[in-house]
N, C-alpha and C. Protein backbone atom coordinates (compact mmCIF):
# COMPACT_ATOMS: atom_id res chain seq x y z
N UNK A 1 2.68 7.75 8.13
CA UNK A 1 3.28 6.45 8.44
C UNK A 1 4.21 6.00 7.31
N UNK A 2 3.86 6.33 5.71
CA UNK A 2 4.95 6.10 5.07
C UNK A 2 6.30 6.24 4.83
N UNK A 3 5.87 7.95 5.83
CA UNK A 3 7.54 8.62 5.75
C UNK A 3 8.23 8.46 7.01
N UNK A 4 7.43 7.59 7.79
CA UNK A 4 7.90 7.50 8.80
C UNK A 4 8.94 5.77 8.85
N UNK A 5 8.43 5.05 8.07
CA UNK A 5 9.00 3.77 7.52
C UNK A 5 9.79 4.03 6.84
N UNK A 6 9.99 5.02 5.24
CA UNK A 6 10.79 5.08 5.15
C UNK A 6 12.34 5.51 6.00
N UNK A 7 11.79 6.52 6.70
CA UNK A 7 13.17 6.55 7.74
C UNK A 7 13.42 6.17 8.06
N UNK A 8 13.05 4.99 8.83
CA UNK A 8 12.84 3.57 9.10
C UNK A 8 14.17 2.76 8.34
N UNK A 9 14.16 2.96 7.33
CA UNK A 9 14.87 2.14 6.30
C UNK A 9 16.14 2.68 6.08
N UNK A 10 16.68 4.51 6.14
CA UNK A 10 17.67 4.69 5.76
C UNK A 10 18.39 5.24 6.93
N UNK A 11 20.11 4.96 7.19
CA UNK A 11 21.16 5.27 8.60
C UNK A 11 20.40 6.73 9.01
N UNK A 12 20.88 6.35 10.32
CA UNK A 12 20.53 7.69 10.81
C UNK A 12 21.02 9.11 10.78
N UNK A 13 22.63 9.08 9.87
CA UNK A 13 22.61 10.27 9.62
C UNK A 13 22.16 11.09 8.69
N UNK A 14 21.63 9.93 7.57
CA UNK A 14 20.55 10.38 6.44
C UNK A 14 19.01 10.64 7.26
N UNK A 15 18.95 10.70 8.17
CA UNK A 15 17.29 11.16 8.93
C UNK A 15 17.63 12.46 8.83
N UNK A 16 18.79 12.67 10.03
CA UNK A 16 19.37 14.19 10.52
C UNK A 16 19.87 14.95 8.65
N UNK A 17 20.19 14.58 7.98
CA UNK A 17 20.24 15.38 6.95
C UNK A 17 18.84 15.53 5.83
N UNK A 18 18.04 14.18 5.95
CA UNK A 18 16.70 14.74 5.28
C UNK A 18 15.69 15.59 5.85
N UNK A 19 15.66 14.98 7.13
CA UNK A 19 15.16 16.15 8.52
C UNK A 19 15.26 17.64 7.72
N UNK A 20 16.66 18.35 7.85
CA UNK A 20 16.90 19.74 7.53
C UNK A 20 17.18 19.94 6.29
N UNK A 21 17.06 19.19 5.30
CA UNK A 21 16.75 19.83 4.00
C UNK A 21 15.26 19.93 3.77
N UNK A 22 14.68 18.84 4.16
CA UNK A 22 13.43 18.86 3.71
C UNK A 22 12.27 20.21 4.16
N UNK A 23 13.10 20.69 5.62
CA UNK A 23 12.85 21.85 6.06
C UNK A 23 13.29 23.00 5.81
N UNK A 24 14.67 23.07 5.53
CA UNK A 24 14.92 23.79 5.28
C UNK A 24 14.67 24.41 3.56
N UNK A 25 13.91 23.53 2.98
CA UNK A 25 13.64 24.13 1.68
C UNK A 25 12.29 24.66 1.51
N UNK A 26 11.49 24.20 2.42
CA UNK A 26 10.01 24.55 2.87
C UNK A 26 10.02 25.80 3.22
N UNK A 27 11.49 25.86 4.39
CA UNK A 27 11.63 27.50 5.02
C UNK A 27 11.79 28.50 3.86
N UNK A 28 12.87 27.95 2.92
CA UNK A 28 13.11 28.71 1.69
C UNK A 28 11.65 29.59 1.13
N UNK A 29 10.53 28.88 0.57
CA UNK A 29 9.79 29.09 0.05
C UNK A 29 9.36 28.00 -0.72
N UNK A 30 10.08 26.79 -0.54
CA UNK A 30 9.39 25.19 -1.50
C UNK A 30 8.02 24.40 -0.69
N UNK A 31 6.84 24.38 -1.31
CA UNK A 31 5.89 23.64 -0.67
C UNK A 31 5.92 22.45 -0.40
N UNK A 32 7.50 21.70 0.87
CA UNK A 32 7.10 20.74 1.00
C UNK A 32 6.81 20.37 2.44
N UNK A 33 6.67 19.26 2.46
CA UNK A 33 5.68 18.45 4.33
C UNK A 33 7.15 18.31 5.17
N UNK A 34 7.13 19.44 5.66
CA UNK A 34 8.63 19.53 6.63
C UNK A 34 7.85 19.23 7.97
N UNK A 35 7.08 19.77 8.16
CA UNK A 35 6.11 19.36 9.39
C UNK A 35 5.87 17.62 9.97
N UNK A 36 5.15 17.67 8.65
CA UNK A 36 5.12 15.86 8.71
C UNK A 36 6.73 15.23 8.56
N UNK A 37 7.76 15.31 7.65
CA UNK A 37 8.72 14.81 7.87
C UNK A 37 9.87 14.82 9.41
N UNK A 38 9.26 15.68 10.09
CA UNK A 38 9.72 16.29 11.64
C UNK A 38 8.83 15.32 12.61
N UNK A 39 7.91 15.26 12.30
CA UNK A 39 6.94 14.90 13.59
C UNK A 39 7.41 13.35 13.06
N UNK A 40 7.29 12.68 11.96
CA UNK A 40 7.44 11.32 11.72
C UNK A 40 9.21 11.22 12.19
N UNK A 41 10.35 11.69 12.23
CA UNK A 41 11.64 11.28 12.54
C UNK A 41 11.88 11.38 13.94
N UNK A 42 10.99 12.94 14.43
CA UNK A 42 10.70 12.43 15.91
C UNK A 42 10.03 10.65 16.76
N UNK A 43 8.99 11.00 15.84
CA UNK A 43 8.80 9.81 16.76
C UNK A 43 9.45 8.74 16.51
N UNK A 44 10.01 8.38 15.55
CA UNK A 44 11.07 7.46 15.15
C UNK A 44 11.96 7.49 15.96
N UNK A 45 12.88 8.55 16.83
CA UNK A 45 13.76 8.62 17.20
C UNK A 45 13.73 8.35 18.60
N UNK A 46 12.17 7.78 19.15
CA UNK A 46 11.40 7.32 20.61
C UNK A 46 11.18 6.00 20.63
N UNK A 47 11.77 5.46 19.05
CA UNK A 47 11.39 3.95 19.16
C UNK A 47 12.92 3.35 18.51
N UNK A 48 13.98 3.99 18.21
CA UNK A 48 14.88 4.24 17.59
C UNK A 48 15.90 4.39 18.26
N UNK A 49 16.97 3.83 18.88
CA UNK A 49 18.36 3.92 19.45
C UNK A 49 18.74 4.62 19.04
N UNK A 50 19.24 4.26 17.74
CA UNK A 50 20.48 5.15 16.56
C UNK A 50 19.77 7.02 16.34
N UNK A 51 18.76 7.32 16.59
CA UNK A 51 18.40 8.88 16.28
C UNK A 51 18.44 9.48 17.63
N UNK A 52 19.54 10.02 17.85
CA UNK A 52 19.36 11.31 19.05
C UNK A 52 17.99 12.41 18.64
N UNK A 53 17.13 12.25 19.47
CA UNK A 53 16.76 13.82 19.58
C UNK A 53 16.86 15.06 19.84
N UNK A 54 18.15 14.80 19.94
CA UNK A 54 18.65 16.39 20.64
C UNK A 54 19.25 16.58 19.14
N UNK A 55 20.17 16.04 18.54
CA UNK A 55 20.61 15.86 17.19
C UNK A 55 19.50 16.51 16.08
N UNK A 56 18.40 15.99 16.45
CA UNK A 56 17.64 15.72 15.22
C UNK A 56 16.90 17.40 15.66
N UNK A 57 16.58 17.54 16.55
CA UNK A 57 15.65 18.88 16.75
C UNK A 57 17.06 20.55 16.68
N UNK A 58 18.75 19.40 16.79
CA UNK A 58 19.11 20.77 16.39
C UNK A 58 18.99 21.37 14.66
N UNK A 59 19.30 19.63 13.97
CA UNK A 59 19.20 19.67 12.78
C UNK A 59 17.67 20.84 11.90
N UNK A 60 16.70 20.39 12.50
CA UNK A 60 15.50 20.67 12.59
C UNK A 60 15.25 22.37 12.50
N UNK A 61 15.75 22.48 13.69
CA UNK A 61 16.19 24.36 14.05
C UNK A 61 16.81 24.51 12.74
N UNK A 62 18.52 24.01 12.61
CA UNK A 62 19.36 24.78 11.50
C UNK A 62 18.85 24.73 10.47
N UNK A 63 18.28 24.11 9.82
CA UNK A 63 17.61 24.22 8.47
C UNK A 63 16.32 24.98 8.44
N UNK A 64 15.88 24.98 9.79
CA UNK A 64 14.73 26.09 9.48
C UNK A 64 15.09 27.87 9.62
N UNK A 65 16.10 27.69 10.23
CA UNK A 65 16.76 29.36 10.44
C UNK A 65 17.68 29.18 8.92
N UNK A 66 18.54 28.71 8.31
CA UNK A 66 19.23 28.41 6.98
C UNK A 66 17.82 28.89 6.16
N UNK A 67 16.88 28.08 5.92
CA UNK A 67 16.50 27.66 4.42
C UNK A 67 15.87 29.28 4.56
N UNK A 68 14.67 29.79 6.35
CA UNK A 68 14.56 30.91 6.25
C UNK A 68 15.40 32.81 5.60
N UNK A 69 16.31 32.07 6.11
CA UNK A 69 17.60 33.44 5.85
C UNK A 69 17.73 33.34 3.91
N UNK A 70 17.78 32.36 3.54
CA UNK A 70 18.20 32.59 1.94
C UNK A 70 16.57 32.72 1.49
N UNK A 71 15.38 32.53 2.06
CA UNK A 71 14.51 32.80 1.27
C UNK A 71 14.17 34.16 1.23
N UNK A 72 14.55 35.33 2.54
CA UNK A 72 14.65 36.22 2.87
C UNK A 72 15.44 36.87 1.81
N UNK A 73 16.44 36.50 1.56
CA UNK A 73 18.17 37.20 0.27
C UNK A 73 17.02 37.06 -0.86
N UNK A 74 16.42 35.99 -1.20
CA UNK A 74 15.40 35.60 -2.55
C UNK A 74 14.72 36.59 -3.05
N UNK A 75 13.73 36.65 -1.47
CA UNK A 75 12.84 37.59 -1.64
C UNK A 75 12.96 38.74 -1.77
N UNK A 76 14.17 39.47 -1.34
CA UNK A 76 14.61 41.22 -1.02
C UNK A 76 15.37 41.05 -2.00
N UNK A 77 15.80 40.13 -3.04
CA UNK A 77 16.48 40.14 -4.49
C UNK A 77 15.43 40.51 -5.57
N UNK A 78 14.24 39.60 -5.32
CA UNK A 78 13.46 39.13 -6.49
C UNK A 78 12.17 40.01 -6.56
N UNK A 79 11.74 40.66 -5.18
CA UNK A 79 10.62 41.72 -5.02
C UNK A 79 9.51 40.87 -5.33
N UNK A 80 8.22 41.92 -5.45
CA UNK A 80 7.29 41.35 -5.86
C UNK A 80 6.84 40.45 -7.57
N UNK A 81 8.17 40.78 -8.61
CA UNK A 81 7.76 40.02 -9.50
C UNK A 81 8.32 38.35 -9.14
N UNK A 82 9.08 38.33 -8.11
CA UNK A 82 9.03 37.06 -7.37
C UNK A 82 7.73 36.18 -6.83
N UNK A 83 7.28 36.51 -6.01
CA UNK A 83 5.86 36.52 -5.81
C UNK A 83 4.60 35.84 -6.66
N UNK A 84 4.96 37.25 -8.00
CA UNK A 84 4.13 36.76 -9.21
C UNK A 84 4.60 35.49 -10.01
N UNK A 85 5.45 35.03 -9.76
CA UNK A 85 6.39 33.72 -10.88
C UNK A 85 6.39 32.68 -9.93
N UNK A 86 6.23 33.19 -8.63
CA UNK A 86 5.76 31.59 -7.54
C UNK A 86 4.44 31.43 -7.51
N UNK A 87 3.83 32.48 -7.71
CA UNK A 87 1.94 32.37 -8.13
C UNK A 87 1.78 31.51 -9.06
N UNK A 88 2.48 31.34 -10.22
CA UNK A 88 2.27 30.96 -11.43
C UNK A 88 2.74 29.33 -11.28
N UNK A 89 3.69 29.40 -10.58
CA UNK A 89 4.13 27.85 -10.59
C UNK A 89 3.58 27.18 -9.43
N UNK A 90 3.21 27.52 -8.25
CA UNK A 90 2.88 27.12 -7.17
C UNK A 90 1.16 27.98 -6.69
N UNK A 91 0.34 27.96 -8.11
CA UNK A 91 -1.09 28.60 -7.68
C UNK A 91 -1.66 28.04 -6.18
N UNK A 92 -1.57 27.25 -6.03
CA UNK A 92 -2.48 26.38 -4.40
C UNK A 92 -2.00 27.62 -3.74
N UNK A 93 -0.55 27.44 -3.63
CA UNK A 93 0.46 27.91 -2.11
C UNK A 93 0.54 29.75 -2.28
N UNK A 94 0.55 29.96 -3.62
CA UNK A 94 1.56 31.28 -4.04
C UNK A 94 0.38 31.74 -4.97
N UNK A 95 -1.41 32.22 -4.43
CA UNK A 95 -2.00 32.56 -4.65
C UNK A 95 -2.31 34.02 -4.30
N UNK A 96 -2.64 34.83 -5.33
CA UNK A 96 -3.19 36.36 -4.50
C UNK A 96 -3.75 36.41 -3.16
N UNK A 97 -4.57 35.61 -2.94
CA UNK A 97 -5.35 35.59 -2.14
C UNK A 97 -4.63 35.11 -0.86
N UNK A 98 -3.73 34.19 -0.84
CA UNK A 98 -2.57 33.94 -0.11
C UNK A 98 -1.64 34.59 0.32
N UNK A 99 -1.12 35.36 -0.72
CA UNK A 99 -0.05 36.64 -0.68
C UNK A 99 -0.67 37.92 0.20
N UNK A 100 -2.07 38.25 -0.09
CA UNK A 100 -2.60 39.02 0.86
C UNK A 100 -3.09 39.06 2.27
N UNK A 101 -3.56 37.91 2.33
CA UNK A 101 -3.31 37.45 3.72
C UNK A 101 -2.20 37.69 4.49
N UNK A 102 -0.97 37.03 3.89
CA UNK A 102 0.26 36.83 4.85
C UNK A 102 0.86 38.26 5.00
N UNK A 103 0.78 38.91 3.60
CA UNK A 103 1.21 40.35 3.90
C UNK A 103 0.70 41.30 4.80
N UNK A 104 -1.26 41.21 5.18
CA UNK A 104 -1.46 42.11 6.31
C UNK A 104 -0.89 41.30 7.23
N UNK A 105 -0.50 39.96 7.83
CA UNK A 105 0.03 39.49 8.75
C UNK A 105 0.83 39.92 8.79
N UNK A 106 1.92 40.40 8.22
CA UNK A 106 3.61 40.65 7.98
C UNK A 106 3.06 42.38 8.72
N UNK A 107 2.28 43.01 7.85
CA UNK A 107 2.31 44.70 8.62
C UNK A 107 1.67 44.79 9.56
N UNK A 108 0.81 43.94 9.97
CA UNK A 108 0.09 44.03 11.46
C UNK A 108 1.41 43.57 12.87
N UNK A 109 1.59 42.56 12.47
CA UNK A 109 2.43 41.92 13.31
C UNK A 109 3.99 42.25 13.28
N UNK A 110 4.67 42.62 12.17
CA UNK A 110 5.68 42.45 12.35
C UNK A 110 6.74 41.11 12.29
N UNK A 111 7.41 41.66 13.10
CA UNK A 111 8.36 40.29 13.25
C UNK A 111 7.77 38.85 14.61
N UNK A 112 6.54 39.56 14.55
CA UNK A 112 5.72 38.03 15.91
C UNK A 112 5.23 37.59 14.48
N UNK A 113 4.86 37.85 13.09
CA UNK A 113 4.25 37.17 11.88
C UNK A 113 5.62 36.44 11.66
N UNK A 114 6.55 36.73 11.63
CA UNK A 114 7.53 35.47 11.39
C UNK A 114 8.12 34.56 12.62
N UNK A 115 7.51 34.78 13.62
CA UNK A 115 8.05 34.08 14.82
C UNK A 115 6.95 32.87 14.64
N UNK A 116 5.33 33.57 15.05
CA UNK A 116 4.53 32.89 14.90
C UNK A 116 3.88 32.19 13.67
N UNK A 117 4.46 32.68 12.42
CA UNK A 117 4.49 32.08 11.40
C UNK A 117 4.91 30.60 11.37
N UNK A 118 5.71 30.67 12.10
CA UNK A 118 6.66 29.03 12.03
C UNK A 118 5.76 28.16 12.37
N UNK A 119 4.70 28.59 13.08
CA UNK A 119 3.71 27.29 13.30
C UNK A 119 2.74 27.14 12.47
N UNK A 120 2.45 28.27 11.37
CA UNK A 120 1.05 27.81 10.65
C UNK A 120 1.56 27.26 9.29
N UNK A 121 1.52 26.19 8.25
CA UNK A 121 2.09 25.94 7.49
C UNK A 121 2.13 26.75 6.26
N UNK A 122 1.01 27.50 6.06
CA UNK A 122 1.25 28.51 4.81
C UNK A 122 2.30 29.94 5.26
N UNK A 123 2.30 30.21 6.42
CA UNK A 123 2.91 31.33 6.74
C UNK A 123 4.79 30.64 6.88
N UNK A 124 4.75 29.47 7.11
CA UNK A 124 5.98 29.07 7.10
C UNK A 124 6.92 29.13 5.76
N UNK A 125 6.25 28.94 4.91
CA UNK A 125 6.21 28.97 3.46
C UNK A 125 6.39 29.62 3.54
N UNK A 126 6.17 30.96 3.42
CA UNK A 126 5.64 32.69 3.20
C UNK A 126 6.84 33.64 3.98
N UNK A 127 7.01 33.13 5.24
CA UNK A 127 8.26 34.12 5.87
C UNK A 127 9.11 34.85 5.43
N UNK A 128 10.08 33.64 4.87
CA UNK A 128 11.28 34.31 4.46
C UNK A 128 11.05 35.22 3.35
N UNK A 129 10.49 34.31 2.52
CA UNK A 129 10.48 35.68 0.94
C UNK A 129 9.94 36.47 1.01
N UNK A 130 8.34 36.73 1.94
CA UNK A 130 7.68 37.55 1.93
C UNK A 130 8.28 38.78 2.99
N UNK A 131 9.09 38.42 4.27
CA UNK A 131 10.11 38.98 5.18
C UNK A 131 11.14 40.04 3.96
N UNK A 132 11.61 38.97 3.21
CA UNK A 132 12.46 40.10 2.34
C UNK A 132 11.52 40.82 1.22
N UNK A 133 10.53 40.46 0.42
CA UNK A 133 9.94 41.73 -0.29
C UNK A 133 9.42 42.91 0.75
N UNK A 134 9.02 42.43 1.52
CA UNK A 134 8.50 44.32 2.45
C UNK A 134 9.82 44.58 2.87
N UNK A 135 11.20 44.31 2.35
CA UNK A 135 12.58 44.78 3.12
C UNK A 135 12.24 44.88 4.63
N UNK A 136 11.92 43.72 5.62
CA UNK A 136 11.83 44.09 6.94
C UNK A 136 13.30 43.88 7.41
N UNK A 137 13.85 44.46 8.56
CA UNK A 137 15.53 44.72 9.07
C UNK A 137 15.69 43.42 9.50
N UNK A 138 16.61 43.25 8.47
CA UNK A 138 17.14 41.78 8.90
C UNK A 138 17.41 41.57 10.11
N UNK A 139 18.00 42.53 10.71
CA UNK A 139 18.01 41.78 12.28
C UNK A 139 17.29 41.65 13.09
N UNK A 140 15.78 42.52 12.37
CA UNK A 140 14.69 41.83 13.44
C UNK A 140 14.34 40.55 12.72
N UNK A 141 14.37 40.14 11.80
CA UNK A 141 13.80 39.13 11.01
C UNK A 141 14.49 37.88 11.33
N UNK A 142 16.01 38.02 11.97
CA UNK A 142 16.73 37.15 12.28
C UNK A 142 16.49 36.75 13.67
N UNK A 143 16.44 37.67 14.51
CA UNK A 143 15.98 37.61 16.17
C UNK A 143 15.14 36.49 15.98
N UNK A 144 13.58 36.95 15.23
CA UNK A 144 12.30 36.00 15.43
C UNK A 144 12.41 34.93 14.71
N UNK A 145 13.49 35.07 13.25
CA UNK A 145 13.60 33.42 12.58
C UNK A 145 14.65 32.36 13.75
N UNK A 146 15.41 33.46 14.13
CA UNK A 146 15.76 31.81 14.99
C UNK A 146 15.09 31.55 16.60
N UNK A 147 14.82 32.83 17.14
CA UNK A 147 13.52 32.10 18.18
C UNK A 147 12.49 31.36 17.62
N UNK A 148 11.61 31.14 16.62
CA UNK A 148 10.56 31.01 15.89
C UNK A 148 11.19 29.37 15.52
N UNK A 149 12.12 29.12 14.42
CA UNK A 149 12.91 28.00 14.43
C UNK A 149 13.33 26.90 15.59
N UNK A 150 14.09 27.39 16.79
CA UNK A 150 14.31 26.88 18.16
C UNK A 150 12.67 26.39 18.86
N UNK A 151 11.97 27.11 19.02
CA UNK A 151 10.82 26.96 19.93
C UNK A 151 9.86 25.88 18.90
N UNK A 152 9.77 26.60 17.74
CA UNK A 152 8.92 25.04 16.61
C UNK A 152 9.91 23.68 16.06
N UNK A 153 10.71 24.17 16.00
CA UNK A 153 11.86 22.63 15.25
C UNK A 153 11.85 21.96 17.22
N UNK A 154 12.51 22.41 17.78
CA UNK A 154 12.77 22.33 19.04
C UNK A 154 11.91 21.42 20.06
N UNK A 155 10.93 22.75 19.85
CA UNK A 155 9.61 21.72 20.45
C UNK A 155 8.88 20.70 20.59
N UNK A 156 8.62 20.46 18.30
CA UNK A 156 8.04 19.68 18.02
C UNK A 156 8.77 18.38 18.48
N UNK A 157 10.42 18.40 18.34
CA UNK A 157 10.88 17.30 18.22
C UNK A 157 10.91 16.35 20.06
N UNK A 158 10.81 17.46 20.75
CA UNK A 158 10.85 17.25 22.19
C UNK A 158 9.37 16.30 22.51
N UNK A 159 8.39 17.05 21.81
CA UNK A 159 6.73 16.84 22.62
C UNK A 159 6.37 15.12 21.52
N UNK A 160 6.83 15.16 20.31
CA UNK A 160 6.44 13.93 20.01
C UNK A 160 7.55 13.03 20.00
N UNK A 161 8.60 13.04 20.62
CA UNK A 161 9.65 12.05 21.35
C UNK A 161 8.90 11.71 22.14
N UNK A 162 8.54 12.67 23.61
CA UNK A 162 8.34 12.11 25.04
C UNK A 162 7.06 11.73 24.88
N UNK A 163 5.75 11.81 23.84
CA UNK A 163 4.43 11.09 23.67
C UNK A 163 5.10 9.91 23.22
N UNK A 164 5.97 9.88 22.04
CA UNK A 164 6.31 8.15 21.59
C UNK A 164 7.24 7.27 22.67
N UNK A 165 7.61 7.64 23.75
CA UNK A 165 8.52 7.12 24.46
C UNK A 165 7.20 6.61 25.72
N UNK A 166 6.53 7.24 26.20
CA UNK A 166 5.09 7.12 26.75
C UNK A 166 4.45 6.63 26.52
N UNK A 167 4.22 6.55 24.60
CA UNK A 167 2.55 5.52 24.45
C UNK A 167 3.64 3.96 24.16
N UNK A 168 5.13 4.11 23.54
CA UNK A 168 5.64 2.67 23.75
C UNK A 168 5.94 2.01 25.26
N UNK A 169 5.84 2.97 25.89
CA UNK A 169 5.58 1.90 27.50
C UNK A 169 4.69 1.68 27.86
N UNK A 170 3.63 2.30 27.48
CA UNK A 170 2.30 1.96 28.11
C UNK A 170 2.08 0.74 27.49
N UNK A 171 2.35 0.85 26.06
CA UNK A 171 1.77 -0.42 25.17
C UNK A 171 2.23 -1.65 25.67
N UNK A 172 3.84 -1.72 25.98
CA UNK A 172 4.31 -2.63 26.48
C UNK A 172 3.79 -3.40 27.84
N UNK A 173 3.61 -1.97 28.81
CA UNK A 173 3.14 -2.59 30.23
C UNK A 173 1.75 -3.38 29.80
N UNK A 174 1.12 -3.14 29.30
CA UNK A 174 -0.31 -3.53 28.90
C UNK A 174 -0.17 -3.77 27.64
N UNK A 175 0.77 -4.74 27.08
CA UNK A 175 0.57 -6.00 26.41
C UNK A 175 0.11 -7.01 26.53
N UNK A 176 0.19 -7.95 27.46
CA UNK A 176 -0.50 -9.03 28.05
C UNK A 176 -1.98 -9.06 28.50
N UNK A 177 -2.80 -7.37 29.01
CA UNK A 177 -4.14 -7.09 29.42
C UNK A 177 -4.47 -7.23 27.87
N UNK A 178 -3.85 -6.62 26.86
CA UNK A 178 -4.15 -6.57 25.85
C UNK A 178 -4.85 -7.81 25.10
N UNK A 179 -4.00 -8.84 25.35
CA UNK A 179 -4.22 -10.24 25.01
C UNK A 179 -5.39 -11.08 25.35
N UNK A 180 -5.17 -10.59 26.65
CA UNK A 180 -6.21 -11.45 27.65
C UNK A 180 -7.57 -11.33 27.12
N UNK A 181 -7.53 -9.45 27.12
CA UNK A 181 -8.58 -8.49 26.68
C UNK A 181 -8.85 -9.18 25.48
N UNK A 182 -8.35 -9.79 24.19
CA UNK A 182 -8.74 -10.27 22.78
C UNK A 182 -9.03 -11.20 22.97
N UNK A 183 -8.43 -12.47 23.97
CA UNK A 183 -9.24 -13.50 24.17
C UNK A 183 -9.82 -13.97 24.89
N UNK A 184 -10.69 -13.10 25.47
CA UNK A 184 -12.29 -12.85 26.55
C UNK A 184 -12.92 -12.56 24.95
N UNK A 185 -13.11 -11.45 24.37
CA UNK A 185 -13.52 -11.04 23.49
C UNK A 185 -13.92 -11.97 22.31
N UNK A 186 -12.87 -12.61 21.77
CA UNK A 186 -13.18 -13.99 20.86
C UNK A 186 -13.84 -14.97 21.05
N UNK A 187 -13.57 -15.31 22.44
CA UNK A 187 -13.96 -16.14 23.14
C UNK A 187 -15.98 -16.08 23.65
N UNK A 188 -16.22 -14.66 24.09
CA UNK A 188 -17.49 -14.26 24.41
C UNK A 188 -17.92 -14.32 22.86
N UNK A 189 -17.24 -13.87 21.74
CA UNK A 189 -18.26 -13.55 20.52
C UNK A 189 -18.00 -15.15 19.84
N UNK A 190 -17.49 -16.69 20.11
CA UNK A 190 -17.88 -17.63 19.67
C UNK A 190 -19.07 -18.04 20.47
N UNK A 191 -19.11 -17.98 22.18
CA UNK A 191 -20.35 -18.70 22.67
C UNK A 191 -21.56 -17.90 22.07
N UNK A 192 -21.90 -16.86 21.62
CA UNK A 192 -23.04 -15.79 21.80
C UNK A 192 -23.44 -16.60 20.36
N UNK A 193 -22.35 -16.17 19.10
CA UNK A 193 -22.59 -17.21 17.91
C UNK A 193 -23.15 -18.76 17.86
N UNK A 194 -22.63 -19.31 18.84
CA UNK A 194 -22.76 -21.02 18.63
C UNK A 194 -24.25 -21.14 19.58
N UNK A 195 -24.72 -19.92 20.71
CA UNK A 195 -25.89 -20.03 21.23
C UNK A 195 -26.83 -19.66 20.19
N UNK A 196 -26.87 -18.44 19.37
CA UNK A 196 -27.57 -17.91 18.12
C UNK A 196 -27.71 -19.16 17.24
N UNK A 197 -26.78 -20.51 16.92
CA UNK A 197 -27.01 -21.00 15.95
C UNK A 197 -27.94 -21.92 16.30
N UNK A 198 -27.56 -22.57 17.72
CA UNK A 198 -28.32 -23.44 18.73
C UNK A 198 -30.01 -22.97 18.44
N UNK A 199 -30.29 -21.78 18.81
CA UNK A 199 -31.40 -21.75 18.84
C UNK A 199 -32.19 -21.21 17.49
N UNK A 200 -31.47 -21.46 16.26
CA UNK A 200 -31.56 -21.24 15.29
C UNK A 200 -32.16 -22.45 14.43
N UNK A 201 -31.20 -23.36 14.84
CA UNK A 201 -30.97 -24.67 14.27
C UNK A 201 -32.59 -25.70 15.06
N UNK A 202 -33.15 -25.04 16.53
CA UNK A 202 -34.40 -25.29 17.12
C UNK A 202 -35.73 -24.94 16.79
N UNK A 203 -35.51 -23.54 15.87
CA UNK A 203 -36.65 -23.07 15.63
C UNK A 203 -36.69 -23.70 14.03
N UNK A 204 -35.60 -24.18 13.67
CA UNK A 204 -36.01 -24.97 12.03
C UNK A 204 -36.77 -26.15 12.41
N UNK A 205 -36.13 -26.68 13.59
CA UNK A 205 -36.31 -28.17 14.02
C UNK A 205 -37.81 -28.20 14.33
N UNK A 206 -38.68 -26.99 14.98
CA UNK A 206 -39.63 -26.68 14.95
C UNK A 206 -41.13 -26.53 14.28
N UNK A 207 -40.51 -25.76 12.93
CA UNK A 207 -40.91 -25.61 12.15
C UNK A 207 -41.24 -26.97 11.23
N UNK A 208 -40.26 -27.86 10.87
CA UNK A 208 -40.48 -29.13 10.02
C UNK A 208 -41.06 -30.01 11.01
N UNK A 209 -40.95 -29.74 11.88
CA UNK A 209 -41.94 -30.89 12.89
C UNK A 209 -43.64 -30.63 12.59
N UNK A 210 -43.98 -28.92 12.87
CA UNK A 210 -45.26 -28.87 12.35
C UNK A 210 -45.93 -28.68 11.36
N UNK A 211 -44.97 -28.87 10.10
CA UNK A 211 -45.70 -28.84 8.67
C UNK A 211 -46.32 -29.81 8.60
N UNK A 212 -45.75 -31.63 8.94
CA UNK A 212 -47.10 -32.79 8.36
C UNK A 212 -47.78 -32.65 9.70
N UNK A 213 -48.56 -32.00 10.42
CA UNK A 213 -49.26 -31.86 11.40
C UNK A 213 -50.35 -31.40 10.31
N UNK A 214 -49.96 -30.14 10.11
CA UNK A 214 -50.51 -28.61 9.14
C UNK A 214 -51.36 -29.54 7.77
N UNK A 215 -50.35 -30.50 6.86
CA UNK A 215 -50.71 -31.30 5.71
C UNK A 215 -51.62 -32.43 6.69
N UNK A 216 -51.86 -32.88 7.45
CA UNK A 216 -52.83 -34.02 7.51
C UNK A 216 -53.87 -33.24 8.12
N UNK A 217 -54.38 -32.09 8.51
CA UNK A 217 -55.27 -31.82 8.87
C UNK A 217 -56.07 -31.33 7.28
């Protein structure tokens, strides 16, 4: 919700350009929340005039096929002592134990590990550079980075538009039940209170009635 306010705050062609950097540097190999910054400008853009979604989910795509392709050049530049110097600076993300994982993913799978990569967030990370240290053929790597890009940038931006365009009409149509609904509710939890005090305020009244009963006997 924060990053979703902030977008909130700045023109909309600064959405469509933080949109695809912020992704597209994630695609690179940078650990940042491209996911969350996508899903929050989507739905912004369901409550939002000024943000096309068609705009924003192409933006979305290009920076994720972009930031992918140069992390790919990175990685088939930098090899595995690349790897080891993102371990070192990025231990969470760019851990052995991380690196081995994604790599039997990369030789089991192939190029469906970078298609289907795009949806898991550590493998998104991992694609491109790890795509270029095993030298896989760029043009399969390109096929599945931009199907992989299109179907996740694409998607995401489609499925949480048409939920935010859906739950703001519903809210609207059933604004007023809403109301009604809070003041039945307020309303039932003052009588239940003011009956509780009623018979609260009876059983004291009770009580001090039969203490000088209690003292004169």
């Amino acid at each position: 919700m924060h990053v979703q306010d902030w977008l909130d705050t700045v023109p909309s062609a600064a959405v469509y350009a933080v949109v695809a950097l912020v992704i597209g540097l994630e695609s690179l190999g940078i650990p940042l929340p491209g996911e969350i910054v996508l899903v929050s400008a989507a739905l912004l853009s369901s409550q939002n005039s000024g943000i096309n979604p068609v705009v924003l989910g192409a933006c979305a795509t290009a920076g994720a096929v972009v930031g992918d392709s140069i992390g790919y050049a990175i990685g088939r530049k930098g090899g595995r002592p690349l790897l080891a110097w993102l371990g070192g600076k990025f231990p969470k993300h760019f851990s052995e134990g991380h690196v081995a994982t994604a790599e039997r993913s990369f030789q089991k799978w192939g190029m469906w590990a970078v298609f289907f990569g795009r949806f898991v967030a550590l493998l998104r990370i991992f694609a491109g550079p790890l795509a270029g240290v095993l030298h896989m053929p760029y043009w399969k790597f390109l096929i599945a980075n931009v199907l992989g890009g299109i179907c996740w940038a694409g998607g995401t931006t489609a499925v949480i538009y048409y939920v935010g365009v859906v739950a703001e009409s519903w809210l609207k149509k059933f604004s007023w039940l809403g109301l009604v609904v809070a003041v039945l509710i307020g309303l039932t939890s003052f009588l239940v209170i003011k009956r509780r005090a009623k018979k609260a305020q009876a059983a004291q009244q009770e009580t001090e009635a039969a203490e000088p009963v209690a003292a004169g006997e």
